[in-house]
ModelCIF file with pLDDT and N, C-alpha, C, O atoms, coordinates in Angstrom:
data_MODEL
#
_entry.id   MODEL 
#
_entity.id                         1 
_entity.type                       polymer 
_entity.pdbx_number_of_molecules   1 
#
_entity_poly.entity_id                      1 
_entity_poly.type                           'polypeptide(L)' 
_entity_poly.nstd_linkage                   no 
_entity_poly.nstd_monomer                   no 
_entity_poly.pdbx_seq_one_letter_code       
;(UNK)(UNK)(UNK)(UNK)(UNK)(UNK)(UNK)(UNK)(UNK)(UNK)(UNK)(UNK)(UNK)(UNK)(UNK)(UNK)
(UNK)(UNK)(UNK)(UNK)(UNK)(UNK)(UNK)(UNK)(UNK)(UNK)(UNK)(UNK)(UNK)(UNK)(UNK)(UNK)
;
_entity_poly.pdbx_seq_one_letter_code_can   XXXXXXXXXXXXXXXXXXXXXXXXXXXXXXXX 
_entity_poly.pdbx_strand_id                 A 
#
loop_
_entity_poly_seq.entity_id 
_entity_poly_seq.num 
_entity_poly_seq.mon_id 
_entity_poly_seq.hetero 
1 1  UNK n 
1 2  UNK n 
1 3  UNK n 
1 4  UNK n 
1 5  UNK n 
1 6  UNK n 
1 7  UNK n 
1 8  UNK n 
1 9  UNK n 
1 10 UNK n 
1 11 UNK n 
1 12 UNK n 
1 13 UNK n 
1 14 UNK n 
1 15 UNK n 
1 16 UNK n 
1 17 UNK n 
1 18 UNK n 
1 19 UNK n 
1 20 UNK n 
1 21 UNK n 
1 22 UNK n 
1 23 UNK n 
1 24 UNK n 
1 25 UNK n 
1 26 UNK n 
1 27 UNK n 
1 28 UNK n 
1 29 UNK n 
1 30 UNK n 
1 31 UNK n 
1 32 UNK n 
#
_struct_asym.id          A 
_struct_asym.entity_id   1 
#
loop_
_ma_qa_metric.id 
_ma_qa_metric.mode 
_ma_qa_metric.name 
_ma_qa_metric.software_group_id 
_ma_qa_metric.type 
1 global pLDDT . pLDDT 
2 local  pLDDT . pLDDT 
#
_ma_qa_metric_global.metric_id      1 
_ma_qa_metric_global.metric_value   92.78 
_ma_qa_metric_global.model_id       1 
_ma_qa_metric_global.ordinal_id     1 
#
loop_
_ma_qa_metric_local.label_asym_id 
_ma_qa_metric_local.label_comp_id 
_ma_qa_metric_local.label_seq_id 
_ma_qa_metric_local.metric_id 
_ma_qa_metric_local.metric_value 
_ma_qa_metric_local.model_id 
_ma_qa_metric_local.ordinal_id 
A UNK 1  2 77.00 1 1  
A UNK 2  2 82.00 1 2  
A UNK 3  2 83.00 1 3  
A UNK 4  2 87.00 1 4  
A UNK 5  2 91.00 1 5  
A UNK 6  2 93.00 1 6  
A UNK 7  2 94.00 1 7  
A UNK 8  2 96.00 1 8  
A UNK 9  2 96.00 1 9  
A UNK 10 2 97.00 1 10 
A UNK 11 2 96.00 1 11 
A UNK 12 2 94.00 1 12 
A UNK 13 2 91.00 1 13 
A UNK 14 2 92.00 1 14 
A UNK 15 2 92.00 1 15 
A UNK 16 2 91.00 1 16 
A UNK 17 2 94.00 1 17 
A UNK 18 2 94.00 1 18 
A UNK 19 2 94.00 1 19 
A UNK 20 2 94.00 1 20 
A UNK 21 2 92.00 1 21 
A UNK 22 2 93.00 1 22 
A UNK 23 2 93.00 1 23 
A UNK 24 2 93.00 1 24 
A UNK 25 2 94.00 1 25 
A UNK 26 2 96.00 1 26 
A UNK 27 2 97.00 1 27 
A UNK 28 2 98.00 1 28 
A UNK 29 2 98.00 1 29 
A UNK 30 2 96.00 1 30 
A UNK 31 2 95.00 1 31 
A UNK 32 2 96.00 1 32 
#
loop_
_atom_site.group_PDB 
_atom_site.id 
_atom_site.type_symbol 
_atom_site.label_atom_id 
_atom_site.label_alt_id 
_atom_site.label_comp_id 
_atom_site.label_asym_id 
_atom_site.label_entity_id 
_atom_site.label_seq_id 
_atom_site.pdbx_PDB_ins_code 
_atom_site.Cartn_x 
_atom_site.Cartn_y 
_atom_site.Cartn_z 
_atom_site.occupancy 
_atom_site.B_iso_or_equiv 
_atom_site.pdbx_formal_charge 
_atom_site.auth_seq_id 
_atom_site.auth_comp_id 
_atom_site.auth_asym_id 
_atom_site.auth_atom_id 
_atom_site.pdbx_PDB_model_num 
ATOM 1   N N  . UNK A 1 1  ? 110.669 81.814  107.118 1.00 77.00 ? 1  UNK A N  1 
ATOM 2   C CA . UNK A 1 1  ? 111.994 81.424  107.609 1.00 77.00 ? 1  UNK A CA 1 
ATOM 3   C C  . UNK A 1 1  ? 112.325 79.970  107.277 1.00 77.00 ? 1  UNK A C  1 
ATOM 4   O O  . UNK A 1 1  ? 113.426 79.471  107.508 1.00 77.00 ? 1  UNK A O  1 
ATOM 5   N N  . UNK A 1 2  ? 111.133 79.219  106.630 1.00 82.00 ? 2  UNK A N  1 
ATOM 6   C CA . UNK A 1 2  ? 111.294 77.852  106.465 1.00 82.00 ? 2  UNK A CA 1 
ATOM 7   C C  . UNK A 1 2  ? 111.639 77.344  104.912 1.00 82.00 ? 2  UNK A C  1 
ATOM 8   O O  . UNK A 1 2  ? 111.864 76.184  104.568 1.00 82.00 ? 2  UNK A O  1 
ATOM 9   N N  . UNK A 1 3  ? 111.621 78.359  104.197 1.00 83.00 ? 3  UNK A N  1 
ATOM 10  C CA . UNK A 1 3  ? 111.458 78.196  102.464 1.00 83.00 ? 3  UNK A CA 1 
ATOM 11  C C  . UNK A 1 3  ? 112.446 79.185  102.193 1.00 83.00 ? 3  UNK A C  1 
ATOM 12  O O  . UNK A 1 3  ? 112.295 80.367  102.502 1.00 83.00 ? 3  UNK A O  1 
ATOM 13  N N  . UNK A 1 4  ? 113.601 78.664  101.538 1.00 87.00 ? 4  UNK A N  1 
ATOM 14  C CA . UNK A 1 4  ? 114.394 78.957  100.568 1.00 87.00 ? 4  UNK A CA 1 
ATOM 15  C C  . UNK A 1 4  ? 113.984 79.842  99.359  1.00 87.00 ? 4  UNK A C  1 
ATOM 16  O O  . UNK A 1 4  ? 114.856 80.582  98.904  1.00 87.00 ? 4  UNK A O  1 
ATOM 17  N N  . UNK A 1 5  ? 113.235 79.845  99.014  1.00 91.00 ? 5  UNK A N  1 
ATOM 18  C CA . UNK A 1 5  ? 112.600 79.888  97.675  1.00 91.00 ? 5  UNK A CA 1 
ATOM 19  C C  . UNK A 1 5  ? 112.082 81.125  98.508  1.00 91.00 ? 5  UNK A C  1 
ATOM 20  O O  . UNK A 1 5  ? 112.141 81.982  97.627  1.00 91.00 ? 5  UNK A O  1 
ATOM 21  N N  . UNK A 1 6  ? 111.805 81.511  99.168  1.00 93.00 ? 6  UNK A N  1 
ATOM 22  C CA . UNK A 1 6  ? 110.709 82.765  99.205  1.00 93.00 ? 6  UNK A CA 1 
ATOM 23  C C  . UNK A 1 6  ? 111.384 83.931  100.112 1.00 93.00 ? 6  UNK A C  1 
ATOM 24  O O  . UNK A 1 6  ? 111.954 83.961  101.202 1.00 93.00 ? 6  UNK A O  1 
ATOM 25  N N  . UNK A 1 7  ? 111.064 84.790  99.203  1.00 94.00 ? 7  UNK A N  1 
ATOM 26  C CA . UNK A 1 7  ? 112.081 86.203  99.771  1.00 94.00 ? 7  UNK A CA 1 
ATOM 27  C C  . UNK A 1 7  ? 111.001 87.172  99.857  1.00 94.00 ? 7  UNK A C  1 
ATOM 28  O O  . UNK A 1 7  ? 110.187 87.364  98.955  1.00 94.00 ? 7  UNK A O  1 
ATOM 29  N N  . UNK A 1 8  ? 111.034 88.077  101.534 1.00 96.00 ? 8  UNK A N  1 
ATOM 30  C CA . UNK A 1 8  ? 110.109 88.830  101.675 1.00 96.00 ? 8  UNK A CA 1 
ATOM 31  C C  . UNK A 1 8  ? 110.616 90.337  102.042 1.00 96.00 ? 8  UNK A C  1 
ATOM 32  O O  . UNK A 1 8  ? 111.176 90.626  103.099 1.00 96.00 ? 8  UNK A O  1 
ATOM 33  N N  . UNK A 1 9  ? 110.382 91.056  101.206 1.00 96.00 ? 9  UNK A N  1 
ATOM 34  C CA . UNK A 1 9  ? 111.526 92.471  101.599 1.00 96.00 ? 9  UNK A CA 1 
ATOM 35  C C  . UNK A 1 9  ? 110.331 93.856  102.079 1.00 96.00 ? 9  UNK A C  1 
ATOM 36  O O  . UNK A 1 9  ? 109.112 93.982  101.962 1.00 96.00 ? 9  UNK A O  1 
ATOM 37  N N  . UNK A 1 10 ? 110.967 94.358  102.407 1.00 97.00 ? 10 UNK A N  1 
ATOM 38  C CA . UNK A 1 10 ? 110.079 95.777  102.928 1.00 97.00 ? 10 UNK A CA 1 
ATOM 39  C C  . UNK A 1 10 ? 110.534 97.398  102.162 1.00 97.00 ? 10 UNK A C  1 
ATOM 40  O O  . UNK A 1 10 ? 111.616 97.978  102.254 1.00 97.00 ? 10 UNK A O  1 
ATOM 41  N N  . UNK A 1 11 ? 109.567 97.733  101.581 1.00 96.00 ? 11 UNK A N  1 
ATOM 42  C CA . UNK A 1 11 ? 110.236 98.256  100.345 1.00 96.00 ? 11 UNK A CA 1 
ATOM 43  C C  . UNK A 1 11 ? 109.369 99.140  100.019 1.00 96.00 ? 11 UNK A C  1 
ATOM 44  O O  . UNK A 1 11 ? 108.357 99.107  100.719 1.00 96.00 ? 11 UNK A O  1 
ATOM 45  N N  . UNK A 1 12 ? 109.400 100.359 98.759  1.00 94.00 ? 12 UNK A N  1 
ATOM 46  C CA . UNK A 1 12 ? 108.505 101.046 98.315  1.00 94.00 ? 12 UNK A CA 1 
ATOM 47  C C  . UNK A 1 12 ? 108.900 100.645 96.534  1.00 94.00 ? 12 UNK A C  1 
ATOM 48  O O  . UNK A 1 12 ? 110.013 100.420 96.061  1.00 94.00 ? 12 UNK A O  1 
ATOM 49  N N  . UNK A 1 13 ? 107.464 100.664 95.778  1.00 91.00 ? 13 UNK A N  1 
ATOM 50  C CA . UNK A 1 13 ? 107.976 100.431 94.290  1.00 91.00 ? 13 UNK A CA 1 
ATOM 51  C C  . UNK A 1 13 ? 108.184 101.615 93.678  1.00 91.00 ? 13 UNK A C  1 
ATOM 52  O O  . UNK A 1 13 ? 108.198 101.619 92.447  1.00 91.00 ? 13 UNK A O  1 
ATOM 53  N N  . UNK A 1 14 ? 108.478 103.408 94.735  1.00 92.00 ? 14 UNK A N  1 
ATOM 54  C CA . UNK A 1 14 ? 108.523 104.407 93.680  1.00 92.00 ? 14 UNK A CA 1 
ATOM 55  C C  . UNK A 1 14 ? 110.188 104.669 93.713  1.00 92.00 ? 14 UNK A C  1 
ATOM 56  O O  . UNK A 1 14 ? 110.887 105.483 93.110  1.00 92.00 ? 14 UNK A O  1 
ATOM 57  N N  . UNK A 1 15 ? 110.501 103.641 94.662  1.00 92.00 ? 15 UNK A N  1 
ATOM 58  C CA . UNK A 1 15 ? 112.310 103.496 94.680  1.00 92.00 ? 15 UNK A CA 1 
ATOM 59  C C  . UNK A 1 15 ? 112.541 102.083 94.388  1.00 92.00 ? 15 UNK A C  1 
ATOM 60  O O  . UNK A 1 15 ? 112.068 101.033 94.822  1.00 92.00 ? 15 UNK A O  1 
ATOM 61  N N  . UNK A 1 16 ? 113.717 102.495 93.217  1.00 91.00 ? 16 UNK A N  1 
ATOM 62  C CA . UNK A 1 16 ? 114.474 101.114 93.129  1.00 91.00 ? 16 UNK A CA 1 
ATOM 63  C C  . UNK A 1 16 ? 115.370 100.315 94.291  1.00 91.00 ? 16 UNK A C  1 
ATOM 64  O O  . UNK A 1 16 ? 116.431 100.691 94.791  1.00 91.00 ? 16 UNK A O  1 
ATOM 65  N N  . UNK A 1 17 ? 114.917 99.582  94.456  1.00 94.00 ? 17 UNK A N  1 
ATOM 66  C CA . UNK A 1 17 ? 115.673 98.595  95.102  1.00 94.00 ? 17 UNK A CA 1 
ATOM 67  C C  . UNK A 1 17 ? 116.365 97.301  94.493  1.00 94.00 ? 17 UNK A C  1 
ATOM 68  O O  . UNK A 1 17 ? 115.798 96.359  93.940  1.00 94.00 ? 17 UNK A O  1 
ATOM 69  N N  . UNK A 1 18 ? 117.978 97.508  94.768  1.00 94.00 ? 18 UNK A N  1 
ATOM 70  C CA . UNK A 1 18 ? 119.152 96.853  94.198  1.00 94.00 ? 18 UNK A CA 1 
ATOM 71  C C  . UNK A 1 18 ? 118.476 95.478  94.766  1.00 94.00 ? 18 UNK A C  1 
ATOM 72  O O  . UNK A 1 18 ? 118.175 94.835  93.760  1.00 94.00 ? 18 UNK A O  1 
ATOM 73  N N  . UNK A 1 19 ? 118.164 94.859  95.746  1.00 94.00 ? 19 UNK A N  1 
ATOM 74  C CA . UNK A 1 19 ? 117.204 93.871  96.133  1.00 94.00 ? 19 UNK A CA 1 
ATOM 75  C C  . UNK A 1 19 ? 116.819 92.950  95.393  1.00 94.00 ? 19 UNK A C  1 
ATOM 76  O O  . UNK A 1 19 ? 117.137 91.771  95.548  1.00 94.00 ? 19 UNK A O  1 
ATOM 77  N N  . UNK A 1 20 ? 115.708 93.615  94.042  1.00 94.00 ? 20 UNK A N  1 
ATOM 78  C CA . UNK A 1 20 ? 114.807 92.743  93.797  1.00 94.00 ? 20 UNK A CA 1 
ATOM 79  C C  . UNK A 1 20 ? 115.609 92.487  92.030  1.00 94.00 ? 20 UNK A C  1 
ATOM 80  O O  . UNK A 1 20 ? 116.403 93.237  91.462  1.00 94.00 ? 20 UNK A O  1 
ATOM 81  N N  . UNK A 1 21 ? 115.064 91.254  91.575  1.00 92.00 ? 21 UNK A N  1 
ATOM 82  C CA . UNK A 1 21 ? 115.976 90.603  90.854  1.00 92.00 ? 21 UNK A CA 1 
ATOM 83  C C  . UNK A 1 21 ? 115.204 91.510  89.278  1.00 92.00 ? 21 UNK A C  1 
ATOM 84  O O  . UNK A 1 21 ? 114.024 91.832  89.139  1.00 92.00 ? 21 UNK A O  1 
ATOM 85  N N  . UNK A 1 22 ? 116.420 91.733  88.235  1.00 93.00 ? 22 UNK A N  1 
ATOM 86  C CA . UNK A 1 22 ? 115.733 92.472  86.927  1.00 93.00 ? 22 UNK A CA 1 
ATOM 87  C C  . UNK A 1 22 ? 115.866 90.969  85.828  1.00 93.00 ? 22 UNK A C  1 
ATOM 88  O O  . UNK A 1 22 ? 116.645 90.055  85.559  1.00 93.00 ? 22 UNK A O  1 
ATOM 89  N N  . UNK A 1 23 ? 114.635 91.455  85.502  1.00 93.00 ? 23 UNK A N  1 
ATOM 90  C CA . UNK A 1 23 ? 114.485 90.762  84.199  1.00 93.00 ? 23 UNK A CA 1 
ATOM 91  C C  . UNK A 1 23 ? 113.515 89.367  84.732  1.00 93.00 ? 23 UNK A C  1 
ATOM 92  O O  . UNK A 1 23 ? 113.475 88.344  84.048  1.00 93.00 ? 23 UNK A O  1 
ATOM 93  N N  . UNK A 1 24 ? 112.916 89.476  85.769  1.00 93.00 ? 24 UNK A N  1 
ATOM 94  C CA . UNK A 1 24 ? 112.104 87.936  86.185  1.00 93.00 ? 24 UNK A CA 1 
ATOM 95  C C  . UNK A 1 24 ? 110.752 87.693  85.140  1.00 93.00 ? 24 UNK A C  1 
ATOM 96  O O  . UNK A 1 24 ? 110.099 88.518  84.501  1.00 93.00 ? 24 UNK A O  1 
ATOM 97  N N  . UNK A 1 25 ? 110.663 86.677  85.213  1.00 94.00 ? 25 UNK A N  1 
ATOM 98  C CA . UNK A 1 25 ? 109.753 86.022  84.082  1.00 94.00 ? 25 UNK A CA 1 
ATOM 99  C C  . UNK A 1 25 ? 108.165 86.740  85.028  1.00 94.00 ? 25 UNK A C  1 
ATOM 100 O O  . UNK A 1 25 ? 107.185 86.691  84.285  1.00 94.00 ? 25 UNK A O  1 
ATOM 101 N N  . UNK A 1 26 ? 107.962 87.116  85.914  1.00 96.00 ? 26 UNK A N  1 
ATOM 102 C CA . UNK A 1 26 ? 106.021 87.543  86.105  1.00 96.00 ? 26 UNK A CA 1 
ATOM 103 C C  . UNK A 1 26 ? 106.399 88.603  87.307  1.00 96.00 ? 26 UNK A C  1 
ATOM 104 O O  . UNK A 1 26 ? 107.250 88.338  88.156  1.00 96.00 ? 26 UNK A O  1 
ATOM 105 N N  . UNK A 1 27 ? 105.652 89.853  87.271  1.00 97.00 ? 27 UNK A N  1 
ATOM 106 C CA . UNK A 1 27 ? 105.784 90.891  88.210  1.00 97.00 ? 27 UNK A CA 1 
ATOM 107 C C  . UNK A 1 27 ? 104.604 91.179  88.485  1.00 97.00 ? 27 UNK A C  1 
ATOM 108 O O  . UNK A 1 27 ? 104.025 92.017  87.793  1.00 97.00 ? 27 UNK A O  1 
ATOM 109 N N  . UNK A 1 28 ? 103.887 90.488  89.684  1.00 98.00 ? 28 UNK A N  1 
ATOM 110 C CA . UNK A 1 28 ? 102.095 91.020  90.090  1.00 98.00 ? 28 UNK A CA 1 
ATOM 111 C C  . UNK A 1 28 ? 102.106 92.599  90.411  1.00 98.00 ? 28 UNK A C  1 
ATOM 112 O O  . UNK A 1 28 ? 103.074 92.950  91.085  1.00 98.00 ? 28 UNK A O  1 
ATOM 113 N N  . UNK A 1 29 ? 101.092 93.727  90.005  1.00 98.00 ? 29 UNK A N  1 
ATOM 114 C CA . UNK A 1 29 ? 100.693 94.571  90.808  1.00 98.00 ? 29 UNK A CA 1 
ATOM 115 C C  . UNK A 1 29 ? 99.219  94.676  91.741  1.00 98.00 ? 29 UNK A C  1 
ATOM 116 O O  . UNK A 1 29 ? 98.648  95.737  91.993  1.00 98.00 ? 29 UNK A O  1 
ATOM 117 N N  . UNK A 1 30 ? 98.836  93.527  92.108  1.00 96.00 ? 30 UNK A N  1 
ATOM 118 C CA . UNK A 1 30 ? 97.558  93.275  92.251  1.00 96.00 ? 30 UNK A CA 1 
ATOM 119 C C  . UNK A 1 30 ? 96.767  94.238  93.395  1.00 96.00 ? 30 UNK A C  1 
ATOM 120 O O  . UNK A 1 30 ? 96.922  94.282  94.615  1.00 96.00 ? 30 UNK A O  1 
ATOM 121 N N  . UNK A 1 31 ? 95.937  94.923  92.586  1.00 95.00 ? 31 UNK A N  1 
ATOM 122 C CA . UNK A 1 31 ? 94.970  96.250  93.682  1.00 95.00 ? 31 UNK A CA 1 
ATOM 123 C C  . UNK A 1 31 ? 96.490  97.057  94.423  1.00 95.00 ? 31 UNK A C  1 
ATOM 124 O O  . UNK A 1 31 ? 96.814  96.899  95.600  1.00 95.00 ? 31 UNK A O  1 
ATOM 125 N N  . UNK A 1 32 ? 97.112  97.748  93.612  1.00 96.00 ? 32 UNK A N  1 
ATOM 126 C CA . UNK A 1 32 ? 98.410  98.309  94.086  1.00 96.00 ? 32 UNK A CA 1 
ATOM 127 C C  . UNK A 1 32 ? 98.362  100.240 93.835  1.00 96.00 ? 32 UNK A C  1 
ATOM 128 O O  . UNK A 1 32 ? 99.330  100.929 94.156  1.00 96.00 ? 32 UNK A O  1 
#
């Protein structure tokens, strides 16, 4: 709630979500 910069959403990755931004420069799947 203190950082601008950081966006935390609640979500599944087998649906798109209009949300998350296309085309970003690094996408982690780490142990996913």
């Amino acid at each position: 709630d203190r950082d601008s910069r950081l966006q935390l959403l609640h979500g599944s990755l087998v649906y798109f979500d209009a949300r998350l931004p296309v085309g970003v420069d690094v996408a982690l799947l780490m142990e996913v």
